[in-house]
C-alpha atoms as a PDB file:
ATOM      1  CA  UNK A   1      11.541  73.189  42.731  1.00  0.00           C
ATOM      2  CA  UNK A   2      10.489  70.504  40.602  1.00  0.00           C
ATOM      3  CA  UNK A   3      11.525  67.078  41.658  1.00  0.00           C
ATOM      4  CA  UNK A   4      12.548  64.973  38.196  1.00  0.00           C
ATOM      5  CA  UNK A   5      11.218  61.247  37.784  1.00  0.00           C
ATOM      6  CA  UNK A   6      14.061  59.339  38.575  1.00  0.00           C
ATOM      7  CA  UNK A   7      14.781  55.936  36.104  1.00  0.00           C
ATOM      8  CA  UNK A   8      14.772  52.489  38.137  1.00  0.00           C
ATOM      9  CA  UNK A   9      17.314  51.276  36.083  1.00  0.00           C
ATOM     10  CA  UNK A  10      19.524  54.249  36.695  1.00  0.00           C
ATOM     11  CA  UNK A  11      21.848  52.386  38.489  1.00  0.00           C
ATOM     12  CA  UNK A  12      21.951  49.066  36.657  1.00  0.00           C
ATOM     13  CA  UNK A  13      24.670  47.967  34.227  1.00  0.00           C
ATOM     14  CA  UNK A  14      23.172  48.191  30.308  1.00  0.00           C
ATOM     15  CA  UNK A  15      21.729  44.893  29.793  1.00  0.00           C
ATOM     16  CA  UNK A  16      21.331  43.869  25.815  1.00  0.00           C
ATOM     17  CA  UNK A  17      18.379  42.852  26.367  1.00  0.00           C
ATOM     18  CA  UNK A  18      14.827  43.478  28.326  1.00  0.00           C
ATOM     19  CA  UNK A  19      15.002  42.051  32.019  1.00  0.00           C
ATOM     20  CA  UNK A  20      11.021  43.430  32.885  1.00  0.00           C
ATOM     21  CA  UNK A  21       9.021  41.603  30.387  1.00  0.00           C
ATOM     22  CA  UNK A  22       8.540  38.498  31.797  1.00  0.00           C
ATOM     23  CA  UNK A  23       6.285  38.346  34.961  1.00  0.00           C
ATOM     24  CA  UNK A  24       6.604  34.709  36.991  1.00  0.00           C
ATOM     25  CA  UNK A  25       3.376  34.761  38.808  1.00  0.00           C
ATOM     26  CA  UNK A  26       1.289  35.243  35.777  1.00  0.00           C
ATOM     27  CA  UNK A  27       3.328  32.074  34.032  1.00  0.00           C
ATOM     28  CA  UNK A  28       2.769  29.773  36.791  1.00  0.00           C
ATOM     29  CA  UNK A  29      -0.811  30.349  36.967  1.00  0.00           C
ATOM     30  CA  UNK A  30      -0.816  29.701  33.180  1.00  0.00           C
ATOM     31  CA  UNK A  31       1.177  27.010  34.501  1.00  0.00           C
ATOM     32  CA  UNK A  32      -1.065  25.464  36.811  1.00  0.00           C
ATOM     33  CA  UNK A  33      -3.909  26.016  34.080  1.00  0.00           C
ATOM     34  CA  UNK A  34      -2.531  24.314  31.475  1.00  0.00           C
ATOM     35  CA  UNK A  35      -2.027  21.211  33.939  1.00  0.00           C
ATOM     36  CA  UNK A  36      -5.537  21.355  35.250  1.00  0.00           C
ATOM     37  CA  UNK A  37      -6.701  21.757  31.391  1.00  0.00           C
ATOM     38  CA  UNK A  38      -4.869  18.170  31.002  1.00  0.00           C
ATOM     39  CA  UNK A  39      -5.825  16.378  33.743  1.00  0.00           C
ATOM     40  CA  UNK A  40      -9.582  17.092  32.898  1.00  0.00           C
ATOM     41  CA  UNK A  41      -9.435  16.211  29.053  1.00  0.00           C
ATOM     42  CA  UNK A  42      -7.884  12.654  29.918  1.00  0.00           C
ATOM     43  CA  UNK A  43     -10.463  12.203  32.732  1.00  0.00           C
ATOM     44  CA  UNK A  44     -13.284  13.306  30.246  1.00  0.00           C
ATOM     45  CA  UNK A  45     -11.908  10.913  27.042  1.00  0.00           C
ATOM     46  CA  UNK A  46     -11.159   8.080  29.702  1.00  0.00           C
ATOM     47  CA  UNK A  47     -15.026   8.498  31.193  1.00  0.00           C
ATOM     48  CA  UNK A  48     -16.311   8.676  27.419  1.00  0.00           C
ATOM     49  CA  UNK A  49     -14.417   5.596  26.380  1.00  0.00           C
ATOM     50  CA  UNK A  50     -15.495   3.401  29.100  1.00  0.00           C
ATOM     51  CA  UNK A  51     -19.485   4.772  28.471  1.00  0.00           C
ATOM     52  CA  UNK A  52     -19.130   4.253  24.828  1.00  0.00           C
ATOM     53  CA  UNK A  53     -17.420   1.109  24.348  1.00  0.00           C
ATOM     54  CA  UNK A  54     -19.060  -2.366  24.807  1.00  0.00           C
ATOM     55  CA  UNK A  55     -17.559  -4.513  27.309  1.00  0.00           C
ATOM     56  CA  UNK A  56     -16.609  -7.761  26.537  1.00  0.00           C
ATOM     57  CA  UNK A  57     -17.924 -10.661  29.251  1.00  0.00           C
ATOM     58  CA  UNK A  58     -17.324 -14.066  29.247  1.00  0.00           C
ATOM     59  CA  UNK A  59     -19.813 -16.628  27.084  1.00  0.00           C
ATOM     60  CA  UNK A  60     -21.581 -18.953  29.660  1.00  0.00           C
ATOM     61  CA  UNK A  61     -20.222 -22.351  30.196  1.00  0.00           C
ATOM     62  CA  UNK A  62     -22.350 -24.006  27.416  1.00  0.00           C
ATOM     63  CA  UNK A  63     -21.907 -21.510  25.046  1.00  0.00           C
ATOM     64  CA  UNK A  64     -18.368 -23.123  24.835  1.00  0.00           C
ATOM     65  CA  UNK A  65     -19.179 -26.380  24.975  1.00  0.00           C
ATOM     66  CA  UNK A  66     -21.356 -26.477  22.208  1.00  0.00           C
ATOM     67  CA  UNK A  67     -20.547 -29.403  19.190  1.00  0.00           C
ATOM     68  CA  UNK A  68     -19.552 -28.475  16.458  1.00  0.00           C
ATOM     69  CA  UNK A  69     -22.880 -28.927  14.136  1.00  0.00           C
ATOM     70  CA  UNK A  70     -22.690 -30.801  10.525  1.00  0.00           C
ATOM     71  CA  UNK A  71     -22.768 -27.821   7.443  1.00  0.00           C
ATOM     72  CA  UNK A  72     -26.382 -27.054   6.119  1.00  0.00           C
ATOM     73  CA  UNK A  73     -27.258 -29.020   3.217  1.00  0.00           C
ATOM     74  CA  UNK A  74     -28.584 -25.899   1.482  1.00  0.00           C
ATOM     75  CA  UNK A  75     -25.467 -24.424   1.436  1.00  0.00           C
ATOM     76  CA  UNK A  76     -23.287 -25.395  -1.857  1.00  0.00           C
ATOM     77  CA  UNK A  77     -19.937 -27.108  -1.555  1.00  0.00           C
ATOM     78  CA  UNK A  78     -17.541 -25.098  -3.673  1.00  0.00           C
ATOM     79  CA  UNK A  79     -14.707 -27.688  -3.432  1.00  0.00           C
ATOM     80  CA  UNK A  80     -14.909 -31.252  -2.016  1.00  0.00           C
ATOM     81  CA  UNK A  81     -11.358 -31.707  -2.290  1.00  0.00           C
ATOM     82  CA  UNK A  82      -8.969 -28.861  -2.322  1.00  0.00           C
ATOM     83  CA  UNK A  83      -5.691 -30.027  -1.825  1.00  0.00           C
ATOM     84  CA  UNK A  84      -6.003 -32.492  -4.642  1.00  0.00           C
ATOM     85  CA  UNK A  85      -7.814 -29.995  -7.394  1.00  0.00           C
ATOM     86  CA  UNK A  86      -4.827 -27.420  -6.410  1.00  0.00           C
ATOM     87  CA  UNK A  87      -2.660 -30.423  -7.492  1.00  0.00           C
ATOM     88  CA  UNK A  88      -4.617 -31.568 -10.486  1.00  0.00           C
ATOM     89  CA  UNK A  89      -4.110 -27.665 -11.396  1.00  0.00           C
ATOM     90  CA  UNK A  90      -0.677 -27.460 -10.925  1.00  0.00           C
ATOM     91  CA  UNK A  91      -0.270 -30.482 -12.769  1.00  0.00           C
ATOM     92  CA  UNK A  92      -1.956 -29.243 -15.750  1.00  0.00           C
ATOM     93  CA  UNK A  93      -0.353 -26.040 -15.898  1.00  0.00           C
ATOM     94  CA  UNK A  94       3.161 -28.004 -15.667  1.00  0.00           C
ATOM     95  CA  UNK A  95       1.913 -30.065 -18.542  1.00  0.00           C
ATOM     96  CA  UNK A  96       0.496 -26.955 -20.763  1.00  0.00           C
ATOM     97  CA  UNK A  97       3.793 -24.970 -20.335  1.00  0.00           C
ATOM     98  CA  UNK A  98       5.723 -27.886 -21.605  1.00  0.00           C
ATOM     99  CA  UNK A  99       3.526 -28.624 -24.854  1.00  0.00           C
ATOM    100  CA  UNK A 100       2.357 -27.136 -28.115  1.00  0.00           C
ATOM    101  CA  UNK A 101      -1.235 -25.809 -28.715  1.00  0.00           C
ATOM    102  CA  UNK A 102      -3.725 -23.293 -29.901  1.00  0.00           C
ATOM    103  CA  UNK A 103      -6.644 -22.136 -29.266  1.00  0.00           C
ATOM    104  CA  UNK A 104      -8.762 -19.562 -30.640  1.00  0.00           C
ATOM    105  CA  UNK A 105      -9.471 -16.543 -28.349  1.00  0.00           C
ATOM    106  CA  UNK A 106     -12.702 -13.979 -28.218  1.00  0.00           C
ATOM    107  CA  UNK A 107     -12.048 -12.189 -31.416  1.00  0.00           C
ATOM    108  CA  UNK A 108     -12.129 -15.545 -33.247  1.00  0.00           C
ATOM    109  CA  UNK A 109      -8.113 -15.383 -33.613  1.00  0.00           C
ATOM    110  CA  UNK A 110      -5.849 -18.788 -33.448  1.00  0.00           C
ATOM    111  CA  UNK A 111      -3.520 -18.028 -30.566  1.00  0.00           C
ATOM    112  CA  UNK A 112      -0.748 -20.703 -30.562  1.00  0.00           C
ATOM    113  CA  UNK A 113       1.343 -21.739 -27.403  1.00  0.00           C
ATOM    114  CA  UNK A 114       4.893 -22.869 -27.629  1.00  0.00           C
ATOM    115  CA  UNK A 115       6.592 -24.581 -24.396  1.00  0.00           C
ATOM    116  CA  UNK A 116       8.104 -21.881 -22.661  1.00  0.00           C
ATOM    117  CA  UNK A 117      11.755 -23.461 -23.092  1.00  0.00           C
ATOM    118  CA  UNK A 118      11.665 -23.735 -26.732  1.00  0.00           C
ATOM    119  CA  UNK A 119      10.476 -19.669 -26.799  1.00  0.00           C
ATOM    120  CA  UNK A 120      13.557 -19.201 -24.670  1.00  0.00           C
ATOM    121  CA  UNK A 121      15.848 -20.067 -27.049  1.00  0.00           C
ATOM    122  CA  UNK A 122      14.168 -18.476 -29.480  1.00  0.00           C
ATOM    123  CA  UNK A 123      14.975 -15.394 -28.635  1.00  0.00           C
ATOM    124  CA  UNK A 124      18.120 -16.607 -27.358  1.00  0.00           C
ATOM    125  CA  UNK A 125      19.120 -17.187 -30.766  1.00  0.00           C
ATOM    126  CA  UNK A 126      17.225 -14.107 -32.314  1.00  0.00           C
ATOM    127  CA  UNK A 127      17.357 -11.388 -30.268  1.00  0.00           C
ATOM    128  CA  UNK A 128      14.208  -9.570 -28.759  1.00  0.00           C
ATOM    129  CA  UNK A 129      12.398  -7.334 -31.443  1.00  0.00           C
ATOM    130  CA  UNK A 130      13.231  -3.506 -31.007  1.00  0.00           C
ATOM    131  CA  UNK A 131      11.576  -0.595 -30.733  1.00  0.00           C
ATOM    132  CA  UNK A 132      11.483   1.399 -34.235  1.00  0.00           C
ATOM    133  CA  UNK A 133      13.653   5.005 -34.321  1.00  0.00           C
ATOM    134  CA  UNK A 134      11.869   7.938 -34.888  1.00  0.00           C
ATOM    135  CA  UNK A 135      12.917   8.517 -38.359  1.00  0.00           C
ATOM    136  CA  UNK A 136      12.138   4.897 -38.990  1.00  0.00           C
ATOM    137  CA  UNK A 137       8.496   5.609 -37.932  1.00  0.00           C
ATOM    138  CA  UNK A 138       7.921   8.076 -40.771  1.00  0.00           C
ATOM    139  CA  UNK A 139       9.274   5.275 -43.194  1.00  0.00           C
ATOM    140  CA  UNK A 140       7.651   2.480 -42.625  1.00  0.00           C
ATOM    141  CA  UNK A 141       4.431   1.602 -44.436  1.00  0.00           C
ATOM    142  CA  UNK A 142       1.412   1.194 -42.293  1.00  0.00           C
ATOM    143  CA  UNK A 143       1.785  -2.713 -42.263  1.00  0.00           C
ATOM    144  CA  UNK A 144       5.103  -3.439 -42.409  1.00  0.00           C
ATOM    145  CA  UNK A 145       5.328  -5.676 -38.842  1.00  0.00           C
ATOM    146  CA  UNK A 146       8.792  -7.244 -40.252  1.00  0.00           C
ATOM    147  CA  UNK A 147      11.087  -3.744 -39.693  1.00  0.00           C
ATOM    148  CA  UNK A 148       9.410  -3.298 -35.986  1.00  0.00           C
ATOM    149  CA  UNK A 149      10.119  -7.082 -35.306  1.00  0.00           C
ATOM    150  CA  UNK A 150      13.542  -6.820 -36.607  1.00  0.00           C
ATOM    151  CA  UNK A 151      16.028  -8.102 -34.033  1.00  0.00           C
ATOM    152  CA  UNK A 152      18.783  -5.820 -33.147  1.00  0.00           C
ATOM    153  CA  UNK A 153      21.800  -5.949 -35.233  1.00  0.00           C
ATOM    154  CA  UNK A 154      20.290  -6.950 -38.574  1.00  0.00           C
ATOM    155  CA  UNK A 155      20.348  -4.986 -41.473  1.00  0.00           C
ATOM    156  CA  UNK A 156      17.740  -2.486 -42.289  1.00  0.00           C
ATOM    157  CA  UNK A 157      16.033  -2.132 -45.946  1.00  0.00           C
END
């Protein structure tokens, strides 16, 4: 009669899961591969870094023993005196932040400079201007500086 395949796993428990998919020989070769794979890319980056990049060597003795030579004439000075020019500056910008002036800019317009302490207390005492509301916006004439520069807590029109 006819002899029926028999099922290698006949015998075995039910696993929940596969047990046959995995072959070990094939992974350590891929194993072995990938470390092979490795060990030639680092030997083939390490070989093109040291053919690519210049070596440094050291100068010859009287390379660095060489004196120091005076600057060419042709060359313009930008500063004879640094240290005391960065003073003078300061010194003038201490002095300018401290007094009264104008000036007139690009446009032609006077610009006028108050020292910074007495602007300080102006706005100490009057408050910083404010940003106008949107309904206020729609109200106000095309000109009229005074209601944007109104301090807070004045009263309006």
């Amino acid at each position: 009669m006819h002899k029926e395949a028999e099922d290698p796993h006949a015998n075995d428990t039910e696993l929940p899961y596969a047990t046959d998919d995995v072959d070990f020989p094939t992974l350590g070769k891929a194993a072995v591969l990938l470390i092979i794979f490795t060990i030639f890319c680092s030997s083939l980056a390490s070989g093109a870094y040291w053919l690519f990049v210049v070596h440094e060597t050291v100068p010859p003795a009287h390379v660095l023993e060489a004196t120091p030579t005076a600057p060419d004439p042709n060359i313009p000075i930008l500063q004879k005196d640094p240290q005391a020019e960065i003073h003078k500056f300061r010194a003038d910008e201490y002095d300018e932040e401290r007094s009264y002036s104008h000036w007139k800019d690009g446009d032609g317009k006077t610009s006028l400079r108050i020292p910074i302490a007495r602007a300080m207390e102006i706005v100490k005492a009057k408050g910083l201007p404010r940003a106008l509301k949107q309904e206020e916006v729609g109200a106000a004439a095309p000109g009229d500086a005074a209601l944007a520069a109104k301090p807070p807590g004045s009263s309006g029109r």
